[in-house]
Protein backbone atom coordinates (compact mmCIF):
# COMPACT_ATOMS: atom_id res chain seq x y z
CA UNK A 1 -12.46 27.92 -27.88
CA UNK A 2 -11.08 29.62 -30.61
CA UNK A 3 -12.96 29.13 -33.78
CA UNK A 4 -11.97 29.46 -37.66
CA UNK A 5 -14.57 31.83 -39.63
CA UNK A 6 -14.25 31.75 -43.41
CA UNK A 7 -16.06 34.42 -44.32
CA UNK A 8 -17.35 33.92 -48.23
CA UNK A 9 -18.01 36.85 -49.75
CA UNK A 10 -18.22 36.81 -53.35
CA UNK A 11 -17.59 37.71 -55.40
CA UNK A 12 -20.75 38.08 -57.44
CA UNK A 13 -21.59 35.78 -60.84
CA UNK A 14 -19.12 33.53 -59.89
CA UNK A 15 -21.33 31.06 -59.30
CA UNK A 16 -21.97 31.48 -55.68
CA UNK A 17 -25.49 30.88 -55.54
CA UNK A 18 -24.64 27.47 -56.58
CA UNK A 19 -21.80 27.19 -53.74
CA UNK A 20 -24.02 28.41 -51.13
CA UNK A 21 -27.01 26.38 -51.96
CA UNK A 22 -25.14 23.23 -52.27
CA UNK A 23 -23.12 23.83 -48.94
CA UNK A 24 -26.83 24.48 -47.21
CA UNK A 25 -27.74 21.16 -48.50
CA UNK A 26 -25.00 19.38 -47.03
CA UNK A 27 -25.18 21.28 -44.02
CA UNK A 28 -25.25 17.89 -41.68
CA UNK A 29 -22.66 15.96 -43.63
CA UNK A 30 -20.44 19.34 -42.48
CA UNK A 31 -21.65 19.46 -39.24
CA UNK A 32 -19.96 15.54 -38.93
CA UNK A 33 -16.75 17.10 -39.83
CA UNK A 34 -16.86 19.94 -36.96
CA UNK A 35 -18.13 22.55 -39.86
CA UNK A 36 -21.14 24.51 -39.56
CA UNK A 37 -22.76 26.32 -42.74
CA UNK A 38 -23.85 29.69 -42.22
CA UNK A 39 -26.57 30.51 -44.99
CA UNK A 40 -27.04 34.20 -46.61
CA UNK A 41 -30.35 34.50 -45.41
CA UNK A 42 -29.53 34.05 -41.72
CA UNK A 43 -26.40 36.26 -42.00
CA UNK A 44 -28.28 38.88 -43.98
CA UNK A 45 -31.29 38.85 -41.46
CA UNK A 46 -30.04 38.02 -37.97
CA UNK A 47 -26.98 39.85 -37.97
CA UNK A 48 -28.47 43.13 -37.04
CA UNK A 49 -29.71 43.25 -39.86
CA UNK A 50 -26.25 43.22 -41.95
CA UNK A 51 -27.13 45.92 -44.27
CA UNK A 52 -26.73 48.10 -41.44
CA UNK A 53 -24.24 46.83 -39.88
CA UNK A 54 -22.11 47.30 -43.22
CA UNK A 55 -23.45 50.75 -43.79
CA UNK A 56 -22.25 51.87 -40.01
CA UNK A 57 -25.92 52.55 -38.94
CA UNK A 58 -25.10 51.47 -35.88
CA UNK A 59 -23.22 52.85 -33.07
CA UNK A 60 -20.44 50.45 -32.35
CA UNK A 61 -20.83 50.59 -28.57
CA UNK A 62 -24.40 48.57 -29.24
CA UNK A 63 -22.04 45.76 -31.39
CA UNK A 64 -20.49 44.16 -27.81
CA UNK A 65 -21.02 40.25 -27.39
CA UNK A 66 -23.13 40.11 -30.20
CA UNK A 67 -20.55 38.39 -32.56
CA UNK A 68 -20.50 36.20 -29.68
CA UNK A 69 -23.82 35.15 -29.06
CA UNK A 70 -24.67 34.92 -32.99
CA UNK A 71 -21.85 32.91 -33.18
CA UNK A 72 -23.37 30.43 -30.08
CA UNK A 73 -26.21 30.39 -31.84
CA UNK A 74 -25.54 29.53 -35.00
CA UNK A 75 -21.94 27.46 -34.94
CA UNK A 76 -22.19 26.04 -31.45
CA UNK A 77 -19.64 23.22 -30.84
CA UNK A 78 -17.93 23.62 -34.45
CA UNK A 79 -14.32 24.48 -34.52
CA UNK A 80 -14.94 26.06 -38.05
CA UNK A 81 -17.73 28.42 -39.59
CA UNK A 82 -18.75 29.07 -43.46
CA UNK A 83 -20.62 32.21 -43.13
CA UNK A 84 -21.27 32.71 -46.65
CA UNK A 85 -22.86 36.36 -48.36
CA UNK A 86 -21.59 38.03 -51.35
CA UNK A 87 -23.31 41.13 -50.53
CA UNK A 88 -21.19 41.60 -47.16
CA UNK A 89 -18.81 42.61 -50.61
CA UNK A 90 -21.22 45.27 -51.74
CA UNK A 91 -23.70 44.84 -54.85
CA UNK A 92 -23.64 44.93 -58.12
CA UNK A 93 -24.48 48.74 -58.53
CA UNK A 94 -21.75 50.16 -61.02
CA UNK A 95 -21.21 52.81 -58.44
CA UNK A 96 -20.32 50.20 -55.32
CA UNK A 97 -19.18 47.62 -58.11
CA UNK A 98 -15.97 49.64 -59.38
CA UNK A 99 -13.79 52.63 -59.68
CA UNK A 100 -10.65 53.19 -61.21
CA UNK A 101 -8.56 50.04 -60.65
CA UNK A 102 -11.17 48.82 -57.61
CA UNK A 103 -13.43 46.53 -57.32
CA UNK A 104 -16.15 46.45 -54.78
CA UNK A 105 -14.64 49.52 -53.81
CA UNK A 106 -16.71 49.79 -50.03
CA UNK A 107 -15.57 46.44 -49.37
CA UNK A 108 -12.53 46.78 -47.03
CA UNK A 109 -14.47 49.00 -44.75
CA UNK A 110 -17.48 46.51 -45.33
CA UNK A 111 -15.68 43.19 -44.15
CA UNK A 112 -13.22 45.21 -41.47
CA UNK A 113 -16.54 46.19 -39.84
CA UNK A 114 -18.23 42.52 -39.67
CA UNK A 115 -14.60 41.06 -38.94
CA UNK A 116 -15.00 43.70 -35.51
CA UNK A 117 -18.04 41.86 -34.33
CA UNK A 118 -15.43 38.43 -33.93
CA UNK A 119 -12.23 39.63 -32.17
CA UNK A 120 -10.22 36.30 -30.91
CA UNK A 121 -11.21 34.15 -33.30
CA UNK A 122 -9.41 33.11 -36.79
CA UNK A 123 -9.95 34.97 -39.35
CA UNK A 124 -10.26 33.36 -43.51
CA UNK A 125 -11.91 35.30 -46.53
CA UNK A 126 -12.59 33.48 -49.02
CA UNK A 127 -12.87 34.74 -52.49
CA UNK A 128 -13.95 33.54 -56.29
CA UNK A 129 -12.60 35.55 -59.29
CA UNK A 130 -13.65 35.78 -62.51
CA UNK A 131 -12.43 36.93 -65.91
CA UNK A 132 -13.36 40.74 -65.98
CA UNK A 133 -14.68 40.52 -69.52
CA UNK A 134 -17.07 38.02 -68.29
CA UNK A 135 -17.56 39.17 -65.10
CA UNK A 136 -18.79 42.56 -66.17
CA UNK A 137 -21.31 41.25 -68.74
CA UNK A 138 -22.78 38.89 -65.73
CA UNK A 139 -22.95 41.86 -63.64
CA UNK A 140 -24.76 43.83 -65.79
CA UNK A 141 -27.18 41.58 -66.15
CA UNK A 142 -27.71 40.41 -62.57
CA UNK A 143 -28.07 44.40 -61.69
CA UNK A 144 -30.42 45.12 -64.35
CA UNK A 145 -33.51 42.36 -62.48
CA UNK A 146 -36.47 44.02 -61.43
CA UNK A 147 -35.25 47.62 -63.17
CA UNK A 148 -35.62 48.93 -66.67
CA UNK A 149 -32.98 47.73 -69.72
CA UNK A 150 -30.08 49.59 -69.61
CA UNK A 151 -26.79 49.15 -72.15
CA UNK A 152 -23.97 47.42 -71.05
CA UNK A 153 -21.78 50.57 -72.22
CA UNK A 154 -23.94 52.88 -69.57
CA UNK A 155 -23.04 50.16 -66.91
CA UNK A 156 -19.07 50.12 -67.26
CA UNK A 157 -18.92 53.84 -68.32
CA UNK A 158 -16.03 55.86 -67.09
CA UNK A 159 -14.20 52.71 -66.03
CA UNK A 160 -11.18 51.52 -67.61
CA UNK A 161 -11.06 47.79 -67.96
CA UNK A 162 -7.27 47.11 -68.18
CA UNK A 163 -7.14 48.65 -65.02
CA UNK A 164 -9.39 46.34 -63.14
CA UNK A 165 -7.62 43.77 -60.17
CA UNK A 166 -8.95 41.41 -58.24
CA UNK A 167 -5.10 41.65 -56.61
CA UNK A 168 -5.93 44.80 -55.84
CA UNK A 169 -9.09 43.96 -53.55
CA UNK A 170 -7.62 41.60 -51.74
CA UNK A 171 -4.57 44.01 -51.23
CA UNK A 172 -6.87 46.12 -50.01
CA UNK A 173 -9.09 44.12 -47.88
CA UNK A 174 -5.60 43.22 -45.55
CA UNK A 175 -4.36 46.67 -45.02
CA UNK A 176 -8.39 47.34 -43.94
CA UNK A 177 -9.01 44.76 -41.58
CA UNK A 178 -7.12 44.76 -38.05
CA UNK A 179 -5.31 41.54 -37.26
CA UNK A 180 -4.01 38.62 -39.28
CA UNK A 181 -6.24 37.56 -42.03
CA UNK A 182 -5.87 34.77 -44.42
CA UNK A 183 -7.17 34.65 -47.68
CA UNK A 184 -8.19 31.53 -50.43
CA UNK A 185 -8.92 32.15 -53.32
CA UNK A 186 -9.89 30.59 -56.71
CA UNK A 187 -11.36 31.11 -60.02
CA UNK A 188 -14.59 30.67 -61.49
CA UNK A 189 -13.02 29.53 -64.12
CA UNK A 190 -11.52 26.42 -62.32
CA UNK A 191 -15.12 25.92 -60.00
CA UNK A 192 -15.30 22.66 -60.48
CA UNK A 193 -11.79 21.33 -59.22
CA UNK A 194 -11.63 24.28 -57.13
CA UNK A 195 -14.74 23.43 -55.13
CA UNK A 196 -13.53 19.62 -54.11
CA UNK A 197 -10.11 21.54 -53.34
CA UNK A 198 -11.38 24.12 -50.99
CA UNK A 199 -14.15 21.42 -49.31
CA UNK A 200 -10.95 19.17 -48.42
CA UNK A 201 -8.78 22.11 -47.12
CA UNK A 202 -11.89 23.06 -44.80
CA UNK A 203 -13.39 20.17 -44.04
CA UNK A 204 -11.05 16.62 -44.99
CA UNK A 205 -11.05 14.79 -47.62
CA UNK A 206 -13.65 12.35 -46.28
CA UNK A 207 -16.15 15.14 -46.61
CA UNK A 208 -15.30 16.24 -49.95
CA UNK A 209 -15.43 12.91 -51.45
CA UNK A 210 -19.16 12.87 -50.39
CA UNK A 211 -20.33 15.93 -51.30
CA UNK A 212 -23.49 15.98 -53.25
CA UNK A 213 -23.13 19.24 -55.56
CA UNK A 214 -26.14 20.85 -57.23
CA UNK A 215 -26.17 19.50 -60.67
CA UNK A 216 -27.00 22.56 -62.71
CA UNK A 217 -26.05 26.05 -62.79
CA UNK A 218 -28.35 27.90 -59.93
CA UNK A 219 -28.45 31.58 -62.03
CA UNK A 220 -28.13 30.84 -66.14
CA UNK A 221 -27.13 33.75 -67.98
CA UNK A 222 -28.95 35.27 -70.94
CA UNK A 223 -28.20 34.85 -74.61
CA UNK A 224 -27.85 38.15 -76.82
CA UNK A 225 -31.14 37.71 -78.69
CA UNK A 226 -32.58 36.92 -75.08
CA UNK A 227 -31.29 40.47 -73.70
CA UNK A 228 -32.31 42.65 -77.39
CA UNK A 229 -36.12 41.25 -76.67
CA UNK A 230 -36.05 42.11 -73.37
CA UNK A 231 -35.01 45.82 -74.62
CA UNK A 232 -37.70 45.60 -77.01
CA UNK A 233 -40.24 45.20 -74.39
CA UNK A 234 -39.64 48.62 -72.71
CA UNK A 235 -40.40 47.76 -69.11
CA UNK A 236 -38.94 46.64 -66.15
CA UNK A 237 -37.12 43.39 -66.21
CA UNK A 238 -39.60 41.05 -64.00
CA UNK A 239 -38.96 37.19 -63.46
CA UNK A 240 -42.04 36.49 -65.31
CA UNK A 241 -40.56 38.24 -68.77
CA UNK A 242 -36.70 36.98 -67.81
CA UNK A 243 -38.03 34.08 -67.38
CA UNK A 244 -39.74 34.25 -71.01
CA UNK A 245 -36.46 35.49 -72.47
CA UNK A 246 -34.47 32.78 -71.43
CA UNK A 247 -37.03 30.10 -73.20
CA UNK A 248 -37.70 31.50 -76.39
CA UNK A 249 -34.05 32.56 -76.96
CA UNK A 250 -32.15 29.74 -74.58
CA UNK A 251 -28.10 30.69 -74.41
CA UNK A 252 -26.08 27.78 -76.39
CA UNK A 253 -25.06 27.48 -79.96
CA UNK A 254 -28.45 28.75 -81.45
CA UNK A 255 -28.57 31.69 -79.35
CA UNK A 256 -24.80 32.81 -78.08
CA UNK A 257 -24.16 34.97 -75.46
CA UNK A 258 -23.66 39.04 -75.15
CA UNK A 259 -20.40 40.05 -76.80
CA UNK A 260 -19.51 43.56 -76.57
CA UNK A 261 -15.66 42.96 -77.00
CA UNK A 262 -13.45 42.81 -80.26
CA UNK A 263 -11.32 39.41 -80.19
CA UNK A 264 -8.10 41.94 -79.45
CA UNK A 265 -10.09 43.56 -76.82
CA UNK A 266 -10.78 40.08 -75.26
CA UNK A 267 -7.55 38.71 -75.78
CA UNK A 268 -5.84 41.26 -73.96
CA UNK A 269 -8.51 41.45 -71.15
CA UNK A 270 -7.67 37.86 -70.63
CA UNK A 271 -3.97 38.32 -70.50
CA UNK A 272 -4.56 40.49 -67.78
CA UNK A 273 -6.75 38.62 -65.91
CA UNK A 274 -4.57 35.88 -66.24
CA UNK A 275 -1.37 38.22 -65.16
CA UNK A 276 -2.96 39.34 -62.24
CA UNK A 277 -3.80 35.42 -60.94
CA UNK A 278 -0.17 34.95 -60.74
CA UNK A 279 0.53 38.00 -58.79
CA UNK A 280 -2.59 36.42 -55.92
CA UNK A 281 -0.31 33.38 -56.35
CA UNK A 282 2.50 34.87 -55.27
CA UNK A 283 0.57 36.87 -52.29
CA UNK A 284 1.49 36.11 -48.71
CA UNK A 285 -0.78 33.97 -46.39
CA UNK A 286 -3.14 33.93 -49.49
CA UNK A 287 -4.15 29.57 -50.61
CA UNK A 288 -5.07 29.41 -54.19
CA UNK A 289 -7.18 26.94 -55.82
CA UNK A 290 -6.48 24.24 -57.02
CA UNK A 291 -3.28 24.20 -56.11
């Protein structure tokens, strides 16, 4: 039997760890509704692992039947599959992150290599967006756990952030992969009416009504005073003195967040951001969010 994958990649910072972690816990009310939930962990680990898959470290001819078997394994009887990892994207490394106009520039060849593994069935990405300006700044932080402080103008140097499209990626991601792919997409912007959108689409409406959704954010940003005393410090970023940032200097009206942009700067990143949204609209065999 043919089965529908939607493969849920991402992106980063758009609050995917709060996706994922609420689909795994409502992993049997989707398995009533023919759905099985494919966690990161058991894509990331059981899938040769996927890191080399991904990287080609593996000679294709040892690849036969085993999209097959995982795929027994893991979905059994369920017409449709949420196999759900970011990092099948790439990571948040400035150097995989962007370049030039790109995002997740490894990506294509990324996904068009685990799409390979599933020949015959139906093929979905599925894809969250965010506003550059405040994707970046997420990024940047996410990247910088467990390394030394580094400034947010070293991260994004040599990139030009008008040029950045998430229309582009997804452009890109079709002309990679061989055979029909569809495509939905939302922002993380709209998460919250997106979510019990996409959960009907996939799964009915009966399912989505009775969802039970995590009811805080899974990765909380830091605040600007949170990030300088981390740079004071002079170490590596650990959990145990992230962890202190984020109570002595708590993001929210006392302590705002990093700002590196000037209002103009902002405005216009937003305007373009919001431009390129309406060209993914208008994209063939590409379902937007709420709709």
């Amino acid at each position: 039997m043919t089965k529908h994958l939607i493969f849920m990649i991402g992106a980063h910072k758009t609050a995917s760890t709060h996706f994922q972690r609420s689909m795994s816990q409502n992993a049997a009310l989707m398995a009533e509704h023919d759905v099985a939930v494919i966690a990161p962990q058991i894509i990331g680990s059981n899938l040769f692992p996927l890191a080399n898959l991904l990287r080609e470290r593996i000679d294709p001819r040892l690849t036969a039947g085993a999209g097959d078997a995982f795929l027994e394994h893991y979905v059994g009887e369920a017409g449709t599959a949420l196999l759900m990892n970011e990092n099948i994207s790439g990571n948040l490394r400035p150097n995989m992150l962007m370049e030039g106009d790109r995002f997740y520039r490894f990506a294509p060849k990324r996904m068009a290599r685990l799409a390979q593994l599933f020949p015959g069935q139906r093929h979905t990405i599925s894809l969250a967006i965010r506003n550059p300006a405040r994707f970046l700044v997420s990024a940047w932080q996410e990247n910088m756990k467990g390394h030394a402080f580094n400034s947010f103008d070293s991260y994004v140097s040599g990139i030009d952030l008008t040029a950045l499209s998430w229309s582009n990626l997804i452009f890109r991601l079709r002309k990679t992969i061989d055979g029909p792919v569809d495509f939905m997409v939302w922002r993380y912007e709209d998460y919250e009416t997106a979510r019990q959108e996409l959960i009907t689409e996939i799964a009915g409406e009966a399912c989505a009504a009775q969802i039970a959704w995590l009811d805080r954010a899974a990765n909380q940003g830091l605040s600007a005073q949170g990030l300088a005393y981390l740079e004071a410090l002079g170490e590596d970023i650990t959990a145990e003195n992230r962890a202190a940032a984020e109570k002595l200097f708590p993001r929210g009206p006392d302590f705002p967040g990093f700002a590196p942009y000037s209002d103009k700067a902002l405005a216009d990143l937003t305007a373009r951001y919001d431009a390129d949204w309406e060209v993914i609209q208008q994209m063939p065999h590409c379902r937007t969010f709420p709709a």
